[in-house]
Protein backbone atom coordinates (compact mmCIF):
# COMPACT_ATOMS: atom_id res chain seq x y z
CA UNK A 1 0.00 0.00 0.00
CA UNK A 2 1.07 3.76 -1.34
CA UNK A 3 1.87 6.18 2.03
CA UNK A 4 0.86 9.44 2.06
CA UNK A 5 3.65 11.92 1.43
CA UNK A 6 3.71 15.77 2.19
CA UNK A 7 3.72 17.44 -1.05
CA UNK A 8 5.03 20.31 -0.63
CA UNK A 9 2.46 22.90 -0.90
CA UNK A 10 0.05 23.90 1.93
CA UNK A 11 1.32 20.57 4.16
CA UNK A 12 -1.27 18.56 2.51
CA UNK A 13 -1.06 14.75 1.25
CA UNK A 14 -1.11 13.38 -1.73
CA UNK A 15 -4.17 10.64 -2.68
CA UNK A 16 -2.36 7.18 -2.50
CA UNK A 17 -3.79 4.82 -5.21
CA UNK A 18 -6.36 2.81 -2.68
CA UNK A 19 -8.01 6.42 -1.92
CA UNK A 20 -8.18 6.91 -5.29
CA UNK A 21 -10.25 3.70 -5.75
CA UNK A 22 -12.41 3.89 -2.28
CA UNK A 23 -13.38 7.56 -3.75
CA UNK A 24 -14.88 5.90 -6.54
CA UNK A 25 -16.00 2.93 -5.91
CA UNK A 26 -18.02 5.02 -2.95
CA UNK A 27 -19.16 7.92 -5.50
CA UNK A 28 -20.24 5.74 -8.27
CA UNK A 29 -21.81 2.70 -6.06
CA UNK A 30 -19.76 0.09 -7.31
CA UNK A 31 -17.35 -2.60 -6.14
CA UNK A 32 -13.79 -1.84 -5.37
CA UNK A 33 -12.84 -4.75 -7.56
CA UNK A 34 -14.72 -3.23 -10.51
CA UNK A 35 -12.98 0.97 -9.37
CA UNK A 36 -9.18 -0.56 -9.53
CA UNK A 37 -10.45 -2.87 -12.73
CA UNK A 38 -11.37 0.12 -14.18
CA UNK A 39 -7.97 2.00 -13.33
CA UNK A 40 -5.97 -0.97 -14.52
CA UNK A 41 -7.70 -1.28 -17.91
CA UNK A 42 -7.10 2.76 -18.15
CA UNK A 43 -3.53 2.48 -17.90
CA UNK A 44 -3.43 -0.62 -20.23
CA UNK A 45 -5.64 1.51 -22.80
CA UNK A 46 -2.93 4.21 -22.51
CA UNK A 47 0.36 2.58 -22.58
CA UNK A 48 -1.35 0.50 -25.81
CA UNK A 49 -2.25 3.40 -27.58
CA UNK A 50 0.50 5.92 -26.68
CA UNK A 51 2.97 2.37 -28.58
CA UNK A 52 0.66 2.96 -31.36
CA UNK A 53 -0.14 6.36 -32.35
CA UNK A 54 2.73 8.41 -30.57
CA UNK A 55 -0.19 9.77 -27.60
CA UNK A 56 -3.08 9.43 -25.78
CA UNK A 57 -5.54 11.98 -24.63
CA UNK A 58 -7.65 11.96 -21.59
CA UNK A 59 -10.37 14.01 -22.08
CA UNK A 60 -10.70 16.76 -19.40
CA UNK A 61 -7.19 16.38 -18.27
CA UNK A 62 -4.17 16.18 -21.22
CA UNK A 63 -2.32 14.01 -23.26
CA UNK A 64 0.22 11.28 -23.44
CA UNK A 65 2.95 12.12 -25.75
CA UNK A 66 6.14 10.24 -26.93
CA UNK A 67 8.87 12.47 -27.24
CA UNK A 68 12.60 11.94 -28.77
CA UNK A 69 15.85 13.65 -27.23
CA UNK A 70 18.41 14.24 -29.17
CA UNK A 71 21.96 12.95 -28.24
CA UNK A 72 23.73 15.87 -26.14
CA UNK A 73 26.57 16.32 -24.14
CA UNK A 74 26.61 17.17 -20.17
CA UNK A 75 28.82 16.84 -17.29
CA UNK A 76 29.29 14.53 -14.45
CA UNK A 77 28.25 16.42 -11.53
CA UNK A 78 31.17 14.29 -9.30
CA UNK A 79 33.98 15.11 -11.67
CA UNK A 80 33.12 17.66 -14.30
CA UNK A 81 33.78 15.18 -16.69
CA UNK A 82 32.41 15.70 -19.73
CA UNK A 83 30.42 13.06 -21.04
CA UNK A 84 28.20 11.71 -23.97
CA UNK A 85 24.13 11.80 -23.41
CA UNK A 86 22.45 9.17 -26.00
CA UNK A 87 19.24 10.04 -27.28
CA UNK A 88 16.40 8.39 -25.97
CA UNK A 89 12.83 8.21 -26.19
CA UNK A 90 10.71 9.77 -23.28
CA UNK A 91 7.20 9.62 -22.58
CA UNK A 92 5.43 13.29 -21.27
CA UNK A 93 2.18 14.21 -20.13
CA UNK A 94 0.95 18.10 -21.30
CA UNK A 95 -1.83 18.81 -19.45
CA UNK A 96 -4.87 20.01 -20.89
CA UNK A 97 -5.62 24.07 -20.96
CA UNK A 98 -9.46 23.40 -18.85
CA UNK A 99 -7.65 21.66 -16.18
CA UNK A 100 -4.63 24.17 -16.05
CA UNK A 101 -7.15 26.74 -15.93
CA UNK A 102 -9.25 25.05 -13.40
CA UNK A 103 -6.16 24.86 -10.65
CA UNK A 104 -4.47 27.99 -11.57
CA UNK A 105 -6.31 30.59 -13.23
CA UNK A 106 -5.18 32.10 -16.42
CA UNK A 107 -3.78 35.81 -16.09
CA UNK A 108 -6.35 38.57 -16.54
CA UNK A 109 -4.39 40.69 -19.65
């Protein structure tokens, strides 16, 4: 089981993934079983379809997206070294403008 952990901001806690579940297996009157079924076959849905098409888009909160890095050079932080940074294939999330907008509201011009 996931512990709470201080996040940072305001002292609060962070859900862990069985809260996440109770919360909607409680809202939407269903079995737990069937919440962290649901969850699971989310995840499954998006890791499938972010190997196919390059992203996947949750609707309300953002998108999936593959990225590539190119090959660069940077330092080892010990030594000062210089060394050789391969590029690699990343996976990023860009969240959605409704839900940016609904935590932090966008600046009045």
């Amino acid at each position: 089981m996931a512990t709470n952990k201080n996040n940072g901001k305001n002292g609060g806690k962070r859900m862990s993934q069985s809260e996440v579940i109770n919360h909607f297996a409680q809202k939407f009157e269903i079995k737990r079983a069937d919440a962290k079924e649901f969850f699971n076959e989310l995840a499954a849905l998006a890791g499938k379809e972010v190997k196919k098409n390059g992203e996947f888009t949750l609707p309300g909160f953002g998108k999936m997206v593959l990225a590539k890095r190119k090959a660069r050079e940077g330092r080892n932080p010990a030594t000062g070294e210089t060394i050789k940074i391969p590029a690699k294939t990343t996976l990023k999330f860009r969240l959605g403008k409704s839900m940016k907008d609904s935590v932090v509201p966008a600046k009045k011009k």
